[in-house]
Protein backbone atom coordinates (compact mmCIF):
# COMPACT_ATOMS: atom_id res chain seq x y z
CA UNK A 1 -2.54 -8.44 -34.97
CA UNK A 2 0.40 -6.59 -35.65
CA UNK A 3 4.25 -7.34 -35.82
CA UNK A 4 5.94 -6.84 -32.52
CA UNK A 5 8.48 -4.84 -34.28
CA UNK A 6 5.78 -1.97 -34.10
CA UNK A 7 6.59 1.21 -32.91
CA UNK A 8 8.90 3.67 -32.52
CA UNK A 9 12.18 1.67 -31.62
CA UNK A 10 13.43 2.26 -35.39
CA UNK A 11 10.40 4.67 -35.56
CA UNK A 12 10.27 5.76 -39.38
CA UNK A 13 7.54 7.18 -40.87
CA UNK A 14 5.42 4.51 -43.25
CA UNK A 15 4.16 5.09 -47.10
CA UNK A 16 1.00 7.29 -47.63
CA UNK A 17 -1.72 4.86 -48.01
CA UNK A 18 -3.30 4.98 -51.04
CA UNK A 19 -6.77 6.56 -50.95
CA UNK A 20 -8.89 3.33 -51.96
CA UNK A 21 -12.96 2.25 -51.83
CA UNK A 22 -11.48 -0.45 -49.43
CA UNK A 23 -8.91 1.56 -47.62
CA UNK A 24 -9.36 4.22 -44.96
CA UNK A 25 -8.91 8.06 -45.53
CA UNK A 26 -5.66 9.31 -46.27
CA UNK A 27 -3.49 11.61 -43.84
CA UNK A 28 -2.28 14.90 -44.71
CA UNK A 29 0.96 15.02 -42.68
CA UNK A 30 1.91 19.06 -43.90
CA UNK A 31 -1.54 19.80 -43.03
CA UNK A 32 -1.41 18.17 -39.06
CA UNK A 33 2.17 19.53 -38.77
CA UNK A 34 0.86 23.31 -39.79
CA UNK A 35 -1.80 23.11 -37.55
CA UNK A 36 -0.01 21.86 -34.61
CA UNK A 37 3.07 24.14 -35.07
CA UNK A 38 0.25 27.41 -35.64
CA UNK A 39 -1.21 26.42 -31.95
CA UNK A 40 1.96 25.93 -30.42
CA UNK A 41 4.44 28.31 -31.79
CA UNK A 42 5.07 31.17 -29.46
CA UNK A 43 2.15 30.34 -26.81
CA UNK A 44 4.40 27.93 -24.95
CA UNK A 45 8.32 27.93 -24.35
CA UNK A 46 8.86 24.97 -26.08
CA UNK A 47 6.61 21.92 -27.17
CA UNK A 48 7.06 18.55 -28.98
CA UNK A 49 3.79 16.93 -31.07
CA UNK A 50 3.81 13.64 -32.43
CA UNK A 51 0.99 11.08 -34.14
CA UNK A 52 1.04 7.14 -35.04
CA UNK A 53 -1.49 5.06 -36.42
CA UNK A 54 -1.66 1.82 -35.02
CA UNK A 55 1.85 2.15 -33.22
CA UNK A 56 3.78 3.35 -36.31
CA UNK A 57 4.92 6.91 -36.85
CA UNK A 58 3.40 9.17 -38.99
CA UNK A 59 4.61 12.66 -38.25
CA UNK A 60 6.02 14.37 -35.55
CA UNK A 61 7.29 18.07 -34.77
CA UNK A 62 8.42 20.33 -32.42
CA UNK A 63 9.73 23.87 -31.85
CA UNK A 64 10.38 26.33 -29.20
CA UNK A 65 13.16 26.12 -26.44
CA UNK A 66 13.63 23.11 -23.83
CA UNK A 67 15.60 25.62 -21.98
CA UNK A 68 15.58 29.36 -22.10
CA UNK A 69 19.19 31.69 -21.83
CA UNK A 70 19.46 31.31 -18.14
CA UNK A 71 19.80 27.82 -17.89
CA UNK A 72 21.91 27.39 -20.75
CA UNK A 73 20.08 27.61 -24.19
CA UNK A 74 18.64 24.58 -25.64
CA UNK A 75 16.09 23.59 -28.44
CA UNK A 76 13.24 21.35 -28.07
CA UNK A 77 13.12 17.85 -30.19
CA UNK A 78 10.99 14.89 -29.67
CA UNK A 79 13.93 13.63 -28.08
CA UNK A 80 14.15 15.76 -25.27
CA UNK A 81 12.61 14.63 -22.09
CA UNK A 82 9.86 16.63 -20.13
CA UNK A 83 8.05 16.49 -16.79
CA UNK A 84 4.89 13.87 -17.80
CA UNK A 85 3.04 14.96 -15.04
CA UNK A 86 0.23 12.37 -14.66
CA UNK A 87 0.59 10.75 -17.76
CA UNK A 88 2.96 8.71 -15.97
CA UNK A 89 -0.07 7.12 -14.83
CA UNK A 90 -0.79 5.84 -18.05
CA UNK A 91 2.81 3.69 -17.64
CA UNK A 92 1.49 2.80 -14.15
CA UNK A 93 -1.50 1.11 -15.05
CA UNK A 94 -0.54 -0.58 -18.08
CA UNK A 95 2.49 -1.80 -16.23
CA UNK A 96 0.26 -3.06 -13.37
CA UNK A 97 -1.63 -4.94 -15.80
CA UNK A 98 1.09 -6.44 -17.75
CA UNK A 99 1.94 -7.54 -13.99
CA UNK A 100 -1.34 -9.03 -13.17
CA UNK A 101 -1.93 -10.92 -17.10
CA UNK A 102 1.86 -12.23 -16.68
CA UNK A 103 3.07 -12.20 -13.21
CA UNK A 104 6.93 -12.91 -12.95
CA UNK A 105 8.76 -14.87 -11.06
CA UNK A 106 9.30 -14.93 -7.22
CA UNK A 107 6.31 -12.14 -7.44
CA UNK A 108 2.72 -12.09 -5.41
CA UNK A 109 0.37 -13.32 -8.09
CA UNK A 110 -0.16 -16.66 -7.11
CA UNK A 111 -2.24 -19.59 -9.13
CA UNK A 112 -5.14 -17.79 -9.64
CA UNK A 113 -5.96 -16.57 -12.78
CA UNK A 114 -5.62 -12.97 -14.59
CA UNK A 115 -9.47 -11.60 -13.42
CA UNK A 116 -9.19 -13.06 -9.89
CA UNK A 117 -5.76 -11.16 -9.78
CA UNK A 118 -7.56 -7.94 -11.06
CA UNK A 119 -10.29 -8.68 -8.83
CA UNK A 120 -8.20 -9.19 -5.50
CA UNK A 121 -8.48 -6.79 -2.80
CA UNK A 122 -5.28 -4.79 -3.08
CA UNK A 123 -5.13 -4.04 0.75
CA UNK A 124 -3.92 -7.89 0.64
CA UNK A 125 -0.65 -6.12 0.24
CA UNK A 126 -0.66 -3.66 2.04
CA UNK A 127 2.34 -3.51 4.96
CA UNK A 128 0.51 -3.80 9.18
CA UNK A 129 1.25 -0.13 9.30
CA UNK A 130 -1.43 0.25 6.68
CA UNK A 131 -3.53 -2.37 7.75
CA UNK A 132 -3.33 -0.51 11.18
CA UNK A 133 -4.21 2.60 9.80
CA UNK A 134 -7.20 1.72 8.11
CA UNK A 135 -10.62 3.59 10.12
CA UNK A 136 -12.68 2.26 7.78
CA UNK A 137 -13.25 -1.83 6.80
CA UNK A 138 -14.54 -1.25 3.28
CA UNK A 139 -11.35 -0.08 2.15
CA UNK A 140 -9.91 -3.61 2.94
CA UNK A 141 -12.20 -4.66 -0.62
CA UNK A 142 -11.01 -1.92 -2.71
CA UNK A 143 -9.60 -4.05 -6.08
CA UNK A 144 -6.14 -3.48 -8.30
CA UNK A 145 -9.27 -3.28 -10.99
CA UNK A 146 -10.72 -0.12 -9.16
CA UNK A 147 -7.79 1.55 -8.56
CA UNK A 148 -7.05 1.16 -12.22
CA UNK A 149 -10.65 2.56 -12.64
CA UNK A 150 -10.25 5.04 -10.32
CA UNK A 151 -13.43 3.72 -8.39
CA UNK A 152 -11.52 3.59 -5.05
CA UNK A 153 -14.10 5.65 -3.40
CA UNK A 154 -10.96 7.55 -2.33
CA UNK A 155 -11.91 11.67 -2.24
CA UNK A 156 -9.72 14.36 -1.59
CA UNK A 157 -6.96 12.53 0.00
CA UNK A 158 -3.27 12.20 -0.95
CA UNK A 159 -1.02 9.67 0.89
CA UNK A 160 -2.30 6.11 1.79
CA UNK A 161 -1.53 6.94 5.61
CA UNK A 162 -3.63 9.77 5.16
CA UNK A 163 -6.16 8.44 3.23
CA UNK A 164 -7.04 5.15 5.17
CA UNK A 165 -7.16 7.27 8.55
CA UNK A 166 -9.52 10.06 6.87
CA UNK A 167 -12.98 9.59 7.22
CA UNK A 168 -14.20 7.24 4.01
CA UNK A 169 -17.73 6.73 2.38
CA UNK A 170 -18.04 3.01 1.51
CA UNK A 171 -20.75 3.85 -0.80
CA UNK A 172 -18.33 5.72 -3.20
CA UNK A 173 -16.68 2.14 -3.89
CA UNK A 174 -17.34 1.79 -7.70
CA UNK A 175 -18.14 5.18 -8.45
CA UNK A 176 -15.68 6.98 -10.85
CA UNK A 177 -13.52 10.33 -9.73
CA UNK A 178 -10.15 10.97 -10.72
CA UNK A 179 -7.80 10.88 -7.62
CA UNK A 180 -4.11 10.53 -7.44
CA UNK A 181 -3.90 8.66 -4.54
CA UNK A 182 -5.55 5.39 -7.09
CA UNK A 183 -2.24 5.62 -8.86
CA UNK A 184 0.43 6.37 -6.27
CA UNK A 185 -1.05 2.86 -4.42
CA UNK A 186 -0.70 1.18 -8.10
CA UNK A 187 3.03 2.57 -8.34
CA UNK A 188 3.61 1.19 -4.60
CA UNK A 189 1.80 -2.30 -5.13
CA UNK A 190 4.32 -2.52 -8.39
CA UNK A 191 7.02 -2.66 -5.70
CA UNK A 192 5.38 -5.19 -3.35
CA UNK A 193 3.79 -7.68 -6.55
CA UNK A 194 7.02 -7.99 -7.78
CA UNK A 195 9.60 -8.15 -4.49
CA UNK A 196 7.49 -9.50 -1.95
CA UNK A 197 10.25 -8.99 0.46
CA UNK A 198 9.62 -5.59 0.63
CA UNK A 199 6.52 -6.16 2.50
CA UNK A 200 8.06 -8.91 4.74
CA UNK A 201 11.19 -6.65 5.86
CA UNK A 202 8.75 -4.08 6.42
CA UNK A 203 6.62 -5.96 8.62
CA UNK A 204 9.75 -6.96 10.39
CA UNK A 205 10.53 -3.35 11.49
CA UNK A 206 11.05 -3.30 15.31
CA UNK A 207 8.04 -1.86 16.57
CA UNK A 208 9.95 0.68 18.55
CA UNK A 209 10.40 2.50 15.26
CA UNK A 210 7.84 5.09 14.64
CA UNK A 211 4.70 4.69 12.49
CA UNK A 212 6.17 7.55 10.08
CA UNK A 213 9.37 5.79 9.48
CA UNK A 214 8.50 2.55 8.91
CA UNK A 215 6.25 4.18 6.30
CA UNK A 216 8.86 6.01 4.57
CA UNK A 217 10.83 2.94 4.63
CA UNK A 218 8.11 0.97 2.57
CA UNK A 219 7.70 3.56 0.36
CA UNK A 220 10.76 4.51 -0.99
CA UNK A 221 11.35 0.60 -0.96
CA UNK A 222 8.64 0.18 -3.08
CA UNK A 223 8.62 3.03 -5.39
CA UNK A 224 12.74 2.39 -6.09
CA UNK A 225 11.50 -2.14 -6.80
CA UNK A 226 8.41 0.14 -9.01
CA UNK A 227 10.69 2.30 -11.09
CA UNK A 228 13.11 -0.54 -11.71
CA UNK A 229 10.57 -3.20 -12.83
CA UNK A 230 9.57 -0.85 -15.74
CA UNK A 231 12.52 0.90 -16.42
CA UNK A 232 14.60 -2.57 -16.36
CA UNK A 233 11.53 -5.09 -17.33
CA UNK A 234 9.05 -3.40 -18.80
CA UNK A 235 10.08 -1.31 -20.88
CA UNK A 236 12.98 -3.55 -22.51
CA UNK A 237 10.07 -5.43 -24.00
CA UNK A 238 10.36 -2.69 -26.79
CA UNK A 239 12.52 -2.14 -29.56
CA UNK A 240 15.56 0.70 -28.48
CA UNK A 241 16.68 2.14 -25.36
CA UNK A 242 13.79 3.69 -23.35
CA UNK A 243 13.91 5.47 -19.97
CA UNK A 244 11.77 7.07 -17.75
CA UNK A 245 13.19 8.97 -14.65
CA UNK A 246 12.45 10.55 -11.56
CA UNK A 247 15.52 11.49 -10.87
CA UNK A 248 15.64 13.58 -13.70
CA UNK A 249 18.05 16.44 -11.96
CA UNK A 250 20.58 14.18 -12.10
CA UNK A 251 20.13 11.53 -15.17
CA UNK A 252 18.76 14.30 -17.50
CA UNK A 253 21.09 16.89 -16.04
CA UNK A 254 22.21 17.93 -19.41
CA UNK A 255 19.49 16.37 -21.80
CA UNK A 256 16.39 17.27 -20.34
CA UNK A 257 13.66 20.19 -20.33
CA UNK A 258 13.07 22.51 -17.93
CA UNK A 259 9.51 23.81 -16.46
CA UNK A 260 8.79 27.33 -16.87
CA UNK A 261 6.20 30.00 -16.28
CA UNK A 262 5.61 31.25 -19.61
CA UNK A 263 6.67 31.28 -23.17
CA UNK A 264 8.50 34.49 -22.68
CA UNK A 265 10.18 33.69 -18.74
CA UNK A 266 13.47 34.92 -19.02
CA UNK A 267 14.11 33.44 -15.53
CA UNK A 268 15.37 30.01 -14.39
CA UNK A 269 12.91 26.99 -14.52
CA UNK A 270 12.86 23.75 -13.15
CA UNK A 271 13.95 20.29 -13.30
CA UNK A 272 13.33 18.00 -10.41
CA UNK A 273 13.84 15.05 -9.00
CA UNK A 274 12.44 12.93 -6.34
CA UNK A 275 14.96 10.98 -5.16
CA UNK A 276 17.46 13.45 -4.86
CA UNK A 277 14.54 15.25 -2.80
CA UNK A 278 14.22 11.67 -0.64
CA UNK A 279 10.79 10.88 -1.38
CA UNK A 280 9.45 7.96 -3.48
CA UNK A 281 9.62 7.45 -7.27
CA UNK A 282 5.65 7.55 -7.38
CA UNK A 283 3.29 5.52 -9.71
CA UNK A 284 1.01 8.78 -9.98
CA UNK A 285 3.58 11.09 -11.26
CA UNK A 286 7.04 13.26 -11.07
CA UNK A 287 8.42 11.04 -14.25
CA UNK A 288 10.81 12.78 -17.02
CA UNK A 289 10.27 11.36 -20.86
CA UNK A 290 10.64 11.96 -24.18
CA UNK A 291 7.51 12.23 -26.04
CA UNK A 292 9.18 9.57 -28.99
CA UNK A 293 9.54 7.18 -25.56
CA UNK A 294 6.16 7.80 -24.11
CA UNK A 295 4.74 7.18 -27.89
CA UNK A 296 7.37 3.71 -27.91
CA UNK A 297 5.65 2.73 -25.11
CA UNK A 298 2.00 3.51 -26.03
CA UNK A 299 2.23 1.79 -29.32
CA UNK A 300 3.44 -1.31 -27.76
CA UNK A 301 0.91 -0.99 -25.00
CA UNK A 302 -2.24 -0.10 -27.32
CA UNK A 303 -1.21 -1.99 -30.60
CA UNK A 304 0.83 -4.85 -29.94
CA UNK A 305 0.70 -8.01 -27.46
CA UNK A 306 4.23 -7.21 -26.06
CA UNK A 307 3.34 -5.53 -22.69
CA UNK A 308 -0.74 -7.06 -23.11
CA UNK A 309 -2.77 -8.94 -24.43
CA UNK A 310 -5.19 -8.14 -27.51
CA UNK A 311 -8.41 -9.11 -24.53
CA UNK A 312 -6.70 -6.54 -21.96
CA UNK A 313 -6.12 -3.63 -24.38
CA UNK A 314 -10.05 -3.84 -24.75
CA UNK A 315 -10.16 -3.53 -21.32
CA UNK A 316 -8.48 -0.02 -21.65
CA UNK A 317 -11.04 1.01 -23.37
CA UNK A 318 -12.97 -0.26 -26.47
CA UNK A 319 -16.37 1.69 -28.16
CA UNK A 320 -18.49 -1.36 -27.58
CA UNK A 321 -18.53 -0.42 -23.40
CA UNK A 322 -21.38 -0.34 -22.23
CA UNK A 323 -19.91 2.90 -20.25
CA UNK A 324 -16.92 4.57 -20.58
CA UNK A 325 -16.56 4.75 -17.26
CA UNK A 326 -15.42 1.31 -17.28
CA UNK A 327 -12.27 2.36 -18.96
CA UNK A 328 -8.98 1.50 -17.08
CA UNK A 329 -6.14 3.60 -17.15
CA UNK A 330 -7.08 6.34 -19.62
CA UNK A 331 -8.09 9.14 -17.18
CA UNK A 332 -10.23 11.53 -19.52
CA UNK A 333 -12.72 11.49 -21.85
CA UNK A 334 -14.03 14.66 -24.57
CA UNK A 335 -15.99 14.63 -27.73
CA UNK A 336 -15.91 16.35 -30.85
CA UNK A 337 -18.56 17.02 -32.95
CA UNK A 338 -16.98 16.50 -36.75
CA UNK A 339 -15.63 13.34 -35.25
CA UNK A 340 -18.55 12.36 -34.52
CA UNK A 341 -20.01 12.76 -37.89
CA UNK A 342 -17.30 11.31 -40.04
CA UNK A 343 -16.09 9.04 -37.91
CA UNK A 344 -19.08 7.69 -35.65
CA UNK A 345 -16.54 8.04 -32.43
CA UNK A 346 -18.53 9.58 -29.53
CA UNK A 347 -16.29 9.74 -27.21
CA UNK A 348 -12.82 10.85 -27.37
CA UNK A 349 -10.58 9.37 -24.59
CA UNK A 350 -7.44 10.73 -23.84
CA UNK A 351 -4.92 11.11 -20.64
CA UNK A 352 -2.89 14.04 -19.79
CA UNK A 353 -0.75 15.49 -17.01
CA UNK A 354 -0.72 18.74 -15.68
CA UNK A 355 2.46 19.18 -13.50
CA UNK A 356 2.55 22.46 -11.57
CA UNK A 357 5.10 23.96 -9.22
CA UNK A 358 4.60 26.64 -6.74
CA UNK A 359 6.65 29.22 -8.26
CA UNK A 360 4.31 29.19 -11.09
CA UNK A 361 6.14 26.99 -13.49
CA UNK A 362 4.52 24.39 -15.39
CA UNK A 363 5.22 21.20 -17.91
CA UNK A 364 1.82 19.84 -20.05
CA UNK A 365 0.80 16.80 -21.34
CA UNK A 366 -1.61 14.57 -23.32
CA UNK A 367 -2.17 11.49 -25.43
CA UNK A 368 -5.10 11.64 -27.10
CA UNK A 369 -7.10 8.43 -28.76
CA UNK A 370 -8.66 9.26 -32.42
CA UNK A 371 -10.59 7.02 -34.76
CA UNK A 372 -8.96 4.60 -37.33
CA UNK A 373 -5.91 3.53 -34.66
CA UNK A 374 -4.45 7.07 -34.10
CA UNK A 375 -3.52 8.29 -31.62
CA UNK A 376 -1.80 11.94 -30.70
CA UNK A 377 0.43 13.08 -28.49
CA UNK A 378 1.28 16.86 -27.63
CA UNK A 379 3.95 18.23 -24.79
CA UNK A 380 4.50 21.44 -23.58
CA UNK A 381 7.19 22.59 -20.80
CA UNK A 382 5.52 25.96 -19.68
CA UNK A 383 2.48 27.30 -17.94
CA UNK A 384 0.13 28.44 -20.30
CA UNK A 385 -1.92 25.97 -22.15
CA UNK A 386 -3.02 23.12 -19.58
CA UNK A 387 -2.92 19.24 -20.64
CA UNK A 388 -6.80 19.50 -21.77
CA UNK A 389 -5.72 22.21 -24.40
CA UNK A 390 -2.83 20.08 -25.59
CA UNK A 391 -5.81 17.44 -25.78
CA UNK A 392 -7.83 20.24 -28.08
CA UNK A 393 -4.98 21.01 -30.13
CA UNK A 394 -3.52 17.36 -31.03
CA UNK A 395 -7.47 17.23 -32.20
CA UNK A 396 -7.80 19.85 -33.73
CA UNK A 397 -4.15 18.84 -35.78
CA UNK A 398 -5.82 15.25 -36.70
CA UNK A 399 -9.00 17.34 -38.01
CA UNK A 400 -6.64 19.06 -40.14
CA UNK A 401 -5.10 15.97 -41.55
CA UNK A 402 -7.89 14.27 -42.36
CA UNK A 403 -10.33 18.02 -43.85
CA UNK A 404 -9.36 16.97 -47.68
CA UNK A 405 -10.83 13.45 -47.24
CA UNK A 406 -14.30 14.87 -46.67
């Protein structure tokens, strides 16, 4: 198991391994930064790429503009922080698990151990407005494991109000569809786990108030308790300062990407945030990061036991599953054919966010999971290649890295 210093808190690029009969192909770092840069350069406004091997650097890049000339000029690094879209959910749901292995203090989790905690119905939680709103009973079993899973059964819907009052096929329980709503509960049930109180001042509510307010009360309750837990908890399990915001507007003001159209959009773009907007911080997206922070986190998460254990990490995902849809967390899965071949990987899993605004501007993501402990990352704060091509390209850049080897 590796040192808990791993990652990117000092984040310094290692030695080239020596090429040995009992060591694993080299990397060709000039070869994955050309190929990223060629696929990036000039089809996006500005981008950021990075790659580790089990949670330690080994190159990064990036190029372009974080902000164009009318909103004040300013260059792209892999230290400028970007709409993550969905991949927030990949914070989410390793911070719910880290919640359920090690549950803190004063929190919900109870004597019961770590599978009976992932196995609990989540609904358990849930404030009597929700409980009221439920049309359906079999949504009272739905897990914290199939919401990780994204085997609610959950189609189509968006808030939990909406959701537990929409019509619901029981049947769908265990069946695997990718659905916001999964994460947005997980980000809320962060809140509750870990301040109970929450859920009892909720409940306390006069019941004069209306049904929509109390909700809005429990949510923004619970998504502000969410986003502190990992911004204050979580993530100070790793080495260096690390931040995640949605209330980027304000806290990355100055520092942080905008969200445009195109590479060429000469007009303003965007840069959000949801508190200012009063709405809650949300476990299934609207989170601004750095791509060297998201990778500070996913190294620690997928190579270390400082946020889970060496059992759970398996549980992300592992190539001995007997399906892949049993993965937790990751949202996506490709292949690649040369992979494949060299590598005996048949599936590539990967999660990416795709965060679109209705004036056409956009900001890309993806972390991608390659053989031999790699894993890439590529970011991208405009609307014209979409997370899954971000997937493609960090690929495609590992491909290159690894051509002379073969």
């Amino acid at each position: 198991m590796l040192a808990a210093t791993i990652g990117l808190g000092a984040f310094s690029a290692g030695a080239d391994m020596q090429l040995t009969s009992k060591t694993p192909p080299g990397f060709d770092k000039s070869a994955f930064e050309q190929s990223a840069h060629q696929a990036l350069k000039d089809k996006v406004m500005g981008y950021s790429f990075l790659i580790m091997k089990d949670g330690k650097l080994v190159a990064e890049g990036a190029g372009g503009k974080a902000r164009n000339r009318a909103d004040g000029f300013k260059l792209m690094t892999t230290s400028t922080p970007q709409n993550l879209g969905s991949l927030f959910k990949f914070i989410t749901g390793v911070s719910m698990l880290h919640i359920l292995e090690r549950p803190p203090a004063g929190s919900a989790g109870g004597q019961g151990s770590f599978a009976s905690r992932l196995d609990a119905p989540v609904a358990l939680l849930y404030p009597q407005i929700w409980q009221s709103a439920i049309e359906t009973p079999a949504i009272r079993t739905i897990t914290f494991r199939q919401l990780l899973q994204h085997k609610s059964g959950f189609r189509g819907c968006s808030d939990p109000m909406g959701c537990f009052g929409a019509s619901f096929d029981a049947s769908l329980i265990g069946k695997r569809d990718y659905e916001n709503i999964n994460f947005s509960l997980t980000g809320y049930m962060i809140g509750v786990y870990t301040k109970p109180s929450i859920l009892t001042n909720t409940n306390a509510i006069a019941n004069s108030t209306p049904v929509a307010e109390k909700d809005r009360v429990f949510t923004i309750a619970s998504g502000l308790q969410m986003d502190s837990f990992i911004n204050d908890k979580v993530f100070k399990l790793l080495p260096g300062k690390v931040s995640a915001s949605c209330d980027a507007a304000n806290e990355y003001k100055n520092t942080g990407a905008y969200a445009y159209k195109s590479a060429t959009d000469k007009g303003k773009g965007i840069i959000t945030s949801r508190m200012e907007a009063g709405k809650p911080c949300s476990g299934a997206g609207g989170y601004w990061m750095s791509i060297r922070d998201f990778a500070n986190f996913a190294a620690h998460a997928l190579h270390s036991n400082e946020i889970i254990s060496a059992s759970t990490r398996k549980m992300l995902y592992n190539d001995q599953m007997a399906s892949s849809d049993d993965r937790m967390v990751w949202s996506s899965k490709t292949s690649d054919t040369w992979i494949k071949d060299k590598f005996e990987m048949s599936n590539i899993i990967w999660s990416g966010g795709d965060q679109n605004y209705g004036g056409g501007q956009s900001a890309e993501t993806a972390i991608v999971r390659l053989p031999l402990g790699y894993e890439v990352l590529v970011f991208a704060n405009s609307n014209d290649l979409g997370s899954s091509s971000l997937a493609k390209i960090g690929i495609a850049a590992f491909k290159a890295g690894m051509a002379h080897n073969f």
